[in-house]
Protein backbone atom coordinates (compact mmCIF):
# COMPACT_ATOMS: atom_id res chain seq x y z
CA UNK A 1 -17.14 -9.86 -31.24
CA UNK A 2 -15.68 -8.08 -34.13
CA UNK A 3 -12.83 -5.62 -33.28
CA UNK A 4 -13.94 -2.43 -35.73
CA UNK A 5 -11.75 0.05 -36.60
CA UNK A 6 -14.32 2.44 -34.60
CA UNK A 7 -13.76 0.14 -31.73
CA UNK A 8 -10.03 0.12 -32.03
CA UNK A 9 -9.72 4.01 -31.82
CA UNK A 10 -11.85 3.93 -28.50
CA UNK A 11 -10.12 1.47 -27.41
CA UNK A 12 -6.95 3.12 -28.25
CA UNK A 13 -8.45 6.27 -26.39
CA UNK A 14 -9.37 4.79 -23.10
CA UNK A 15 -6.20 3.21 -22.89
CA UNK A 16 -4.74 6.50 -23.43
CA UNK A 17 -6.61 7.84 -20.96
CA UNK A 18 -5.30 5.38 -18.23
CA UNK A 19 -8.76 3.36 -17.22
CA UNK A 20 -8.52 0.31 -16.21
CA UNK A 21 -8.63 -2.63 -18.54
CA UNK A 22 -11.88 -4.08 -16.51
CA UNK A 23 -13.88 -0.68 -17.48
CA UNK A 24 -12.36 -0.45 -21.13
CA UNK A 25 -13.80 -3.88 -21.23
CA UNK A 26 -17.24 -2.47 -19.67
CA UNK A 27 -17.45 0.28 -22.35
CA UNK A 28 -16.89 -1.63 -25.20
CA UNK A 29 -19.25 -4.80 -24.05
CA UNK A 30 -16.29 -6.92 -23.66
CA UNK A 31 -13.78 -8.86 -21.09
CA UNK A 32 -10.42 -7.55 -19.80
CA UNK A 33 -8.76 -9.96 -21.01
CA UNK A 34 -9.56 -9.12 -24.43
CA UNK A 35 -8.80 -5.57 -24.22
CA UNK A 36 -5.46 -6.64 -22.65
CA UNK A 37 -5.39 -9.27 -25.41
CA UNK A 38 -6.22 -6.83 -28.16
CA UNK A 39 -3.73 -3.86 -26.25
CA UNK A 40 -0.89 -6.21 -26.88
CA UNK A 41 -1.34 -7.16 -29.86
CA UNK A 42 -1.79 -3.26 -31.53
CA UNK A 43 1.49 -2.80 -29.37
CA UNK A 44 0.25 -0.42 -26.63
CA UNK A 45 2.04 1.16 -24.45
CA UNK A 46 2.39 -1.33 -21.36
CA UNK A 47 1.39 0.06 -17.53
CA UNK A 48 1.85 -1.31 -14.26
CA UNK A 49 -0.38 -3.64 -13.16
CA UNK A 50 -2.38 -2.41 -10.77
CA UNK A 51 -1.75 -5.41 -8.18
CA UNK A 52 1.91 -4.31 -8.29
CA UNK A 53 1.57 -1.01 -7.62
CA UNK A 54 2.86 -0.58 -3.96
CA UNK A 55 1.27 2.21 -1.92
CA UNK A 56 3.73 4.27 0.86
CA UNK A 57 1.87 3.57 4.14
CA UNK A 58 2.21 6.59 6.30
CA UNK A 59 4.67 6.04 8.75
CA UNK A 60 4.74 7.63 12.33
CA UNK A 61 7.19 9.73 12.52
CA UNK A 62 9.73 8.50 15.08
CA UNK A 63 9.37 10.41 18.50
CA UNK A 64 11.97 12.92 19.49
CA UNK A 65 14.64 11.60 21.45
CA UNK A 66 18.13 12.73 22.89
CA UNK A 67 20.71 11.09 20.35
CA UNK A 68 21.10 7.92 21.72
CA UNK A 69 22.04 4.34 20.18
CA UNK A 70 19.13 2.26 19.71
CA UNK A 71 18.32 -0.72 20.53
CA UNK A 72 18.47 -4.13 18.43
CA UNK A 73 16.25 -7.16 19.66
CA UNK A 74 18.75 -8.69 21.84
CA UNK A 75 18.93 -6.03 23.64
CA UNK A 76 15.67 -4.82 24.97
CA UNK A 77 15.08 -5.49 28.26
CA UNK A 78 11.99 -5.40 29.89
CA UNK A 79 8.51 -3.40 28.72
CA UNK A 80 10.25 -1.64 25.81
CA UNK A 81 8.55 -1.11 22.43
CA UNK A 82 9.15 -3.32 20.11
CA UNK A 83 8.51 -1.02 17.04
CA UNK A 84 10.54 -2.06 14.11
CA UNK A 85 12.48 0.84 12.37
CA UNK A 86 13.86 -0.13 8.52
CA UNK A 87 14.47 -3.53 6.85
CA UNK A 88 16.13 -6.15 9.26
CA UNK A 89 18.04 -7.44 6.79
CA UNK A 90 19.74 -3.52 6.29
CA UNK A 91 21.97 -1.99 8.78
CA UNK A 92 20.58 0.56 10.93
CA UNK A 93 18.13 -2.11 11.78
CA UNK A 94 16.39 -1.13 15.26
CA UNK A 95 13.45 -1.12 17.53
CA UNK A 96 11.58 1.94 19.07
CA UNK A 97 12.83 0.99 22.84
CA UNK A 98 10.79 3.78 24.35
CA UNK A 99 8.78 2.70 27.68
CA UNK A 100 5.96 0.28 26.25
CA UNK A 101 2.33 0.13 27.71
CA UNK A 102 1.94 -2.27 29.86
CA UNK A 103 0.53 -5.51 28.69
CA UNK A 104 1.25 -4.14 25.41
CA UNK A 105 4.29 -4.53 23.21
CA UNK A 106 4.77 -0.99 21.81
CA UNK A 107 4.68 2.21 22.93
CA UNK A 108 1.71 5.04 23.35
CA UNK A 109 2.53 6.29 20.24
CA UNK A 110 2.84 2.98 18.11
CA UNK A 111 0.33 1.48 19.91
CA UNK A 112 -2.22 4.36 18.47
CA UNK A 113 -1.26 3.33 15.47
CA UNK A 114 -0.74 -1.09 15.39
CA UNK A 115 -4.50 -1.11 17.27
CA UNK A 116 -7.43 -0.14 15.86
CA UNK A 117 -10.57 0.66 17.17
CA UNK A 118 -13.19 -1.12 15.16
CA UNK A 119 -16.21 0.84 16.02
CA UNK A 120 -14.18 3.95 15.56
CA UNK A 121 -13.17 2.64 11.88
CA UNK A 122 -16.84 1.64 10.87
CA UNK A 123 -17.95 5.53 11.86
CA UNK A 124 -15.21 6.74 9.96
CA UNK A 125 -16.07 4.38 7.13
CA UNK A 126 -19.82 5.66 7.29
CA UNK A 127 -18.87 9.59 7.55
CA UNK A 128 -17.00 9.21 3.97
């Protein structure tokens, strides 16, 4: 494969454009590795790889509750939730501690969103 200077400017375009190496590649009949190959070496801007990128999950929004402190591991007692709130290794490090369902270790709320109903999630799946 020759690298034209008709091939370079599209090249140059898609890149610019933001698509993906893998369908650069696709349009110009070649692999992603030697668009990324080819990228580097005309000095392209660099992006984030796209297996770094880190996505926000949504996080439930913790219920409201009277100001009260809240619990760390060692201290839940009994069917509690056992919802982790921050980084453990941060302070301000705690655990839902709301009344868990039974047989279960979180809360209604968390527990609506740590299970998943499969057959609920393949409907949804087929509806999009």
């Amino acid at each position: 494969m020759v690298w034209t200077d008709e091939r370079i400017e599209l090249l140059k375009t898609l890149w610019g454009e933001g698509l993906t190496t893998g369908e650069i590649g696709k349009r110009l009949g070649v692999s992603k590795n030697a668009v990324v190959g080819k990228a580097h070496r005309l000095g392209l801007k660099g992006r984030p790889s796209p297996i770094k990128r880190t996505r926000k999950a949504a996080k439930p929004e913790k219920p409201e509750k009277p100001a009260e402190p809240t619990p760390a591991i060692m201290e839940l007692q009994g069917p509690t939730c056992r919802w982790p709130f921050g980084d453990p290794r941060e302070p301000g490090f705690h655990f839902c501690g709301a009344q868990a369902i039974p047989g279960k270790p979180y809360c209604s709320e968390h527990a609506a969103v740590a299970y998943v109903n499969s057959s609920k999630s393949k409907a949804e799946e087929t509806a999009a």
